[in-house]
N, C-alpha and C. Protein backbone atom coordinates (compact mmCIF):
# COMPACT_ATOMS: atom_id res chain seq x y z
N UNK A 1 -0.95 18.16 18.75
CA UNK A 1 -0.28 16.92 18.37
C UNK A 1 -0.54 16.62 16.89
N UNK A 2 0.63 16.28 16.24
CA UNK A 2 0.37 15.45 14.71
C UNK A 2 0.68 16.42 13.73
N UNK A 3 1.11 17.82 14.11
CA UNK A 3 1.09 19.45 13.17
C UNK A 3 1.88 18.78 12.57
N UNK A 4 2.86 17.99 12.59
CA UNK A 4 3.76 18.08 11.47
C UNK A 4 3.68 16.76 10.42
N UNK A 5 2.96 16.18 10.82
CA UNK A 5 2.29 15.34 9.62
C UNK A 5 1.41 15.46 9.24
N UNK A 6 0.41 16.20 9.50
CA UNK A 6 -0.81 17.29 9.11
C UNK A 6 -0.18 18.14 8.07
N UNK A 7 1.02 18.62 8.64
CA UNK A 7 1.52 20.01 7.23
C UNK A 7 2.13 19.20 6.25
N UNK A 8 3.05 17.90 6.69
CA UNK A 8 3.40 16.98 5.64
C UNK A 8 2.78 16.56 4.68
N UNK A 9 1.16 15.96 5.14
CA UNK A 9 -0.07 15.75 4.13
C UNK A 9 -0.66 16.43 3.20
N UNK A 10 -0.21 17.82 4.29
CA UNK A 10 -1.10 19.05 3.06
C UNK A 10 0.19 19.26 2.05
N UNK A 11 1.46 19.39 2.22
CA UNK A 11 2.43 19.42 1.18
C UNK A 11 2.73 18.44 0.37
N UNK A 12 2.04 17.60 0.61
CA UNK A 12 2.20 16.33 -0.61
C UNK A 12 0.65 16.64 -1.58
N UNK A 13 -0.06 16.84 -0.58
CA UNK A 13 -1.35 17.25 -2.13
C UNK A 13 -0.92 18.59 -2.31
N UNK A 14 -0.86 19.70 -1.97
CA UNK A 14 -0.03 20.84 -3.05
C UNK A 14 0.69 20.46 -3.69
N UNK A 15 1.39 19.73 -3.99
CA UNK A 15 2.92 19.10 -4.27
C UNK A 15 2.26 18.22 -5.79
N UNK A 16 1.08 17.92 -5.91
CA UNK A 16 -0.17 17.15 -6.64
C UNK A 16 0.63 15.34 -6.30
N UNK A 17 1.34 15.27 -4.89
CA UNK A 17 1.21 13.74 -5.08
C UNK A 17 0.65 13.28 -3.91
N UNK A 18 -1.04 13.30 -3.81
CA UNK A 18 -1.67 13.17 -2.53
C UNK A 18 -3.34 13.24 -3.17
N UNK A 19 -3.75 11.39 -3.60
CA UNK A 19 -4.96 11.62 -4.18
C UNK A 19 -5.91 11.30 -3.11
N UNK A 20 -7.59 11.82 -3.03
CA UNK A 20 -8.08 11.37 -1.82
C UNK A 20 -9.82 10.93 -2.30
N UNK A 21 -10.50 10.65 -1.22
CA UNK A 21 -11.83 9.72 -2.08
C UNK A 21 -11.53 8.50 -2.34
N UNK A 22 -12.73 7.60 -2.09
CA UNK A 22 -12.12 6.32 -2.12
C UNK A 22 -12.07 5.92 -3.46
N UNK A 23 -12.70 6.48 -5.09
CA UNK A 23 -12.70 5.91 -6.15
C UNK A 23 -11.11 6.10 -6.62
N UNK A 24 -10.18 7.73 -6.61
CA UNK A 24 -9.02 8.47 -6.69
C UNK A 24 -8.01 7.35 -5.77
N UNK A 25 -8.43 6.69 -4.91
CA UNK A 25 -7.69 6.21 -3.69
C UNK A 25 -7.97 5.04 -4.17
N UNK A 26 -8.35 3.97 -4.99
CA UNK A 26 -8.88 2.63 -5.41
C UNK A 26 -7.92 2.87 -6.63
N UNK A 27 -7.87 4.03 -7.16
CA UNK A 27 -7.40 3.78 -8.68
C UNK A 27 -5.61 3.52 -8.43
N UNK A 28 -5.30 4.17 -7.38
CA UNK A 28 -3.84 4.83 -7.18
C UNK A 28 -3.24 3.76 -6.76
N UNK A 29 -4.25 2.68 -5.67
CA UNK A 29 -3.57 1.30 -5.17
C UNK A 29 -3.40 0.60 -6.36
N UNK A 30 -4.71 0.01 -7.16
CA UNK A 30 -4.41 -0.88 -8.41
C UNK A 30 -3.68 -0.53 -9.43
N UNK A 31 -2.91 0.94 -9.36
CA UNK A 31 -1.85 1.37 -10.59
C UNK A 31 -0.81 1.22 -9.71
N UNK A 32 -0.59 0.85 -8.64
CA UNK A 32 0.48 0.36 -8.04
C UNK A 32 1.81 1.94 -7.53
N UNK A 33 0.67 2.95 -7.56
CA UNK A 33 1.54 4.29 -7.65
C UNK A 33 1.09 4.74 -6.18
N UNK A 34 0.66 3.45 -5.30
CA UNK A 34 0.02 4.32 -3.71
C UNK A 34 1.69 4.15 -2.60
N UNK A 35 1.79 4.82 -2.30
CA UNK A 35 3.25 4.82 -1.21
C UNK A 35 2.68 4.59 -0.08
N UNK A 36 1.85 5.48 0.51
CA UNK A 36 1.28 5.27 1.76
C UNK A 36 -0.37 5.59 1.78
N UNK A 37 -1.19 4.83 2.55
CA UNK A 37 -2.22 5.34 2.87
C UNK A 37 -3.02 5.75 3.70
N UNK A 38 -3.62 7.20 3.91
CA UNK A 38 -3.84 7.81 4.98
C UNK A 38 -5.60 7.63 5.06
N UNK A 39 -5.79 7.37 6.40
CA UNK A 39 -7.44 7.99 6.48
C UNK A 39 -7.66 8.04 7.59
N UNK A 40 -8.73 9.29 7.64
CA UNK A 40 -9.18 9.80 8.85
C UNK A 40 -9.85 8.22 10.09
N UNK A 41 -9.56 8.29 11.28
CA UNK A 41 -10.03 7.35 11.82
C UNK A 41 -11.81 7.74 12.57
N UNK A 42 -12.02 8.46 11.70
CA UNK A 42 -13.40 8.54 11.88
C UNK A 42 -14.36 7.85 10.96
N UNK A 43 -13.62 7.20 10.08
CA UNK A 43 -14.20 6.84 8.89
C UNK A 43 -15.29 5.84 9.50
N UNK A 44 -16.04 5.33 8.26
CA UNK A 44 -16.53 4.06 9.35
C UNK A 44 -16.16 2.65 9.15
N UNK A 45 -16.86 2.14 10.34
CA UNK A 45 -15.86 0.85 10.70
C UNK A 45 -16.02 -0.01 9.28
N UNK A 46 -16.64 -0.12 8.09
CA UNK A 46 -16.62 -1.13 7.17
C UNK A 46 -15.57 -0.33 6.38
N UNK A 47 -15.50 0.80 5.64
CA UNK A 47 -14.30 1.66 5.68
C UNK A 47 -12.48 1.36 5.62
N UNK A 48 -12.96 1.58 7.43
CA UNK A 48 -11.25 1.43 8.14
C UNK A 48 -10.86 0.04 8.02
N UNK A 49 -12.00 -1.01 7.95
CA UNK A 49 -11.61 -2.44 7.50
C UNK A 49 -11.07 -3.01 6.22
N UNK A 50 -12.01 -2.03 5.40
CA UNK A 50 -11.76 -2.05 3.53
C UNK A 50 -10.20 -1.79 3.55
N UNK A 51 -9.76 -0.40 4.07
CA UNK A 51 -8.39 -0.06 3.52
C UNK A 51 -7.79 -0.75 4.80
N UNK A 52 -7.96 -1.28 5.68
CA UNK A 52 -6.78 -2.27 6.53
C UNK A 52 -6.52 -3.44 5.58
N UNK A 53 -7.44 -3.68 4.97
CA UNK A 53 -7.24 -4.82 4.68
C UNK A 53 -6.54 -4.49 3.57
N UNK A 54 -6.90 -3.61 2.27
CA UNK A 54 -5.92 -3.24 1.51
C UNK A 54 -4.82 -2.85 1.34
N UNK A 55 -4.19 -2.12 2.38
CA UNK A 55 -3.35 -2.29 2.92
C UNK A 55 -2.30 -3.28 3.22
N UNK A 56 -2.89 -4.63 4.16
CA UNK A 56 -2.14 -5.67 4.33
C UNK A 56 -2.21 -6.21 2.75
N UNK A 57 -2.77 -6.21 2.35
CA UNK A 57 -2.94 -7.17 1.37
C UNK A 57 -1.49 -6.79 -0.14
N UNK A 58 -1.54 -5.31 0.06
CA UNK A 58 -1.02 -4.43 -1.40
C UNK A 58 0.26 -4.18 -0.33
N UNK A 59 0.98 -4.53 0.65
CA UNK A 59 1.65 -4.54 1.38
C UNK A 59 1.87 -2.93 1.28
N UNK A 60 0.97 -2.12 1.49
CA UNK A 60 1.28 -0.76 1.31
C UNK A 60 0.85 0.05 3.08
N UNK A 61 2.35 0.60 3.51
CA UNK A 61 1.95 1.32 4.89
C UNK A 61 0.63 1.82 4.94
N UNK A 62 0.13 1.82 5.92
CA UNK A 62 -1.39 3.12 6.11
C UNK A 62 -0.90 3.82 7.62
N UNK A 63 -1.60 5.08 7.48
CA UNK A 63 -1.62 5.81 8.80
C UNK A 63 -2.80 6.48 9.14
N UNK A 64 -3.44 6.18 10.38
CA UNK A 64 -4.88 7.08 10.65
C UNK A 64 -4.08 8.90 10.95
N UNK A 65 -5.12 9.50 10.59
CA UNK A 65 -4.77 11.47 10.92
C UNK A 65 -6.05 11.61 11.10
N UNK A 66 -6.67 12.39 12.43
CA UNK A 66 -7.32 13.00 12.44
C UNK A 66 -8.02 13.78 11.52
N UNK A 67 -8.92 14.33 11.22
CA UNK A 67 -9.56 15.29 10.48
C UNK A 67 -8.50 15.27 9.24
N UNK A 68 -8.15 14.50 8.67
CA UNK A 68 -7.54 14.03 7.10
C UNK A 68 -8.21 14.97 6.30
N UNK A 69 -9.40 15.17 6.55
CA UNK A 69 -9.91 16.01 5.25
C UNK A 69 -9.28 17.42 5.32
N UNK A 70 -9.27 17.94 6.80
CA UNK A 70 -8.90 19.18 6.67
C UNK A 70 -7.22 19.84 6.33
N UNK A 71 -6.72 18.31 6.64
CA UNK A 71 -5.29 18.28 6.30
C UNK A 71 -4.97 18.58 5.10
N UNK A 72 -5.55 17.99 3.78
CA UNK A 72 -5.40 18.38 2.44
C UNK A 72 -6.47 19.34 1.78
N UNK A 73 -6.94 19.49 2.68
CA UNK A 73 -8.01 21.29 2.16
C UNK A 73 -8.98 20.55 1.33
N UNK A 74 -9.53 19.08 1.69
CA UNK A 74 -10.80 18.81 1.19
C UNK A 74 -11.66 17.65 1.95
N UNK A 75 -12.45 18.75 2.84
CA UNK A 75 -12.89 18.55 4.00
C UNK A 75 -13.21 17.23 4.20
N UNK A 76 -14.57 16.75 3.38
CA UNK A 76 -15.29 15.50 3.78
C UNK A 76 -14.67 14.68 3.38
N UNK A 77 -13.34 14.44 2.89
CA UNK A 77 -12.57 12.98 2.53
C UNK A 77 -12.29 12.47 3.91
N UNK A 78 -12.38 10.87 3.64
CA UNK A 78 -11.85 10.29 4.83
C UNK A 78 -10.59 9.26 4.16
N UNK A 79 -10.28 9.69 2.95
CA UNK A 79 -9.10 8.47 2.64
C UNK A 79 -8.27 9.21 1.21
N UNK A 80 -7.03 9.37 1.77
CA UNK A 80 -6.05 9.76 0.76
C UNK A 80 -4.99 8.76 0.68
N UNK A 81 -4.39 8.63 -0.59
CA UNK A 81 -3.32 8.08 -0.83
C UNK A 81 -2.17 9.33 -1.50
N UNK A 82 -1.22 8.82 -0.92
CA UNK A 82 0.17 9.33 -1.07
C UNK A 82 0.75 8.58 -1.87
N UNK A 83 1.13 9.58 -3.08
CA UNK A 83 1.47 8.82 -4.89
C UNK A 83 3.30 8.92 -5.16
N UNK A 84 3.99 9.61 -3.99
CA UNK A 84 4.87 9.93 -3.99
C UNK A 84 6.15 9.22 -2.73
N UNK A 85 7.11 7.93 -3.08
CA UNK A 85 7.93 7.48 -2.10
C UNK A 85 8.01 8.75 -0.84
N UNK A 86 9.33 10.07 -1.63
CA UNK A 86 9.68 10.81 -0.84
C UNK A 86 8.51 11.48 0.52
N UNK A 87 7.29 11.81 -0.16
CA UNK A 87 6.49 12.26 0.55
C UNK A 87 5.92 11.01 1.30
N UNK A 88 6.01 9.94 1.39
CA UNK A 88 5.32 9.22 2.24
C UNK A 88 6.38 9.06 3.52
N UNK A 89 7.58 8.98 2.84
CA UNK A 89 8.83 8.77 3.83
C UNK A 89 8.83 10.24 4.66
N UNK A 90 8.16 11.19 4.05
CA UNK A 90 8.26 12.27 5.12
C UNK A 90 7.33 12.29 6.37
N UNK A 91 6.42 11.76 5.47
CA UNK A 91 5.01 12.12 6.33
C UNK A 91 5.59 10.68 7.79
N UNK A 92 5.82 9.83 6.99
CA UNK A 92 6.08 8.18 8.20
C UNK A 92 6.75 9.07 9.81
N UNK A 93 7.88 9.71 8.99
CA UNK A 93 9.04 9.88 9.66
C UNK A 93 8.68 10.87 10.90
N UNK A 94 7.88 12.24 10.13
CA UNK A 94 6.97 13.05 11.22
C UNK A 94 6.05 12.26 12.21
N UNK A 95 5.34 11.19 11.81
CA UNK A 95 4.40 10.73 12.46
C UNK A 95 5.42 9.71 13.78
N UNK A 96 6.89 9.34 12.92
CA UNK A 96 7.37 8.69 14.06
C UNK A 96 7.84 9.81 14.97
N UNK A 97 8.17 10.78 14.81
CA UNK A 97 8.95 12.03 15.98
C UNK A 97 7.87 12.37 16.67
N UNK A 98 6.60 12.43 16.32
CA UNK A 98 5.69 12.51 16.70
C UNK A 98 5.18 11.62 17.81
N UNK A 99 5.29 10.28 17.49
CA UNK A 99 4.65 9.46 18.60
C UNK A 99 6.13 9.25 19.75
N UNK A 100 7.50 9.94 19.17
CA UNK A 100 8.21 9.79 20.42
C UNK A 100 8.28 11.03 21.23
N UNK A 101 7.88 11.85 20.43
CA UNK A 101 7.52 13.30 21.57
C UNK A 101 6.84 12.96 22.49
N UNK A 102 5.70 12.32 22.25
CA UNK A 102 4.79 11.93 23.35
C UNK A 102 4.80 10.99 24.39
N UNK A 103 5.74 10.17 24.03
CA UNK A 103 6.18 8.85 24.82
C UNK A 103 7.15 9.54 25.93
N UNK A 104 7.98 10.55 25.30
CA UNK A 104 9.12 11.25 26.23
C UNK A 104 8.63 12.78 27.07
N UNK A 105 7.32 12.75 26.85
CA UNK A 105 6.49 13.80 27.67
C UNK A 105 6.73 15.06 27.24
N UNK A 106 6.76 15.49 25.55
CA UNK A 106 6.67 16.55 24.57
C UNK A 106 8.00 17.55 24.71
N UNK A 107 9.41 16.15 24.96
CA UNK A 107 10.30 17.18 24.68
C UNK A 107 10.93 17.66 23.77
């Protein structure tokens, strides 16, 4: 489950519009260049609160991914931002086909 917003994530940081770390990921919200923001939901709970809240606040989408780090080939991150509209609209869009595959029993 999620391969295709997993490969979406990793083609937006090849792509160089996919910064991750929370200082790279702090800079990208306050330059106003964050589209979407991703982090692993393993992070921890003061963390997943920091960027919820940044989030609501910078009215900027977020999406939890599993193992996020391994998605963009740098393991121990738990928080990337997506610097790029198109690529965030890809990644959204996978993650929505995604949660209706599963609702419709992976057809």
């Amino acid at each position: 489950m999620m391969n295709k917003t997993r490969a979406a994530v990793g083609f937006a940081m090849k792509a160089g519009k996919c910064v991750s770390g929370e200082f790279a990921a702090e800079r990208a919200c306050g330059g106003k260049k964050a589209a979407l923001i991703v982090i692993d939901p393993g992070a921890s709970e003061a963390t997943l609160k920091r960027w919820t809240n940044r989030s609501e606040n910078l009215n900027i989408p977020m999406l939890t991914l599993e193992d996020m780090g391994q998605a963009i080939g740098k393991e121990a991150r738990m928080v990337a931002v997506i610097t790029d509209r198109g690529f965030a609209e890809m990644i959204m869009n996978a993650r929505m086909k995604e949660i209706d595959n599963a609702k419709n029993g992976g057809c």
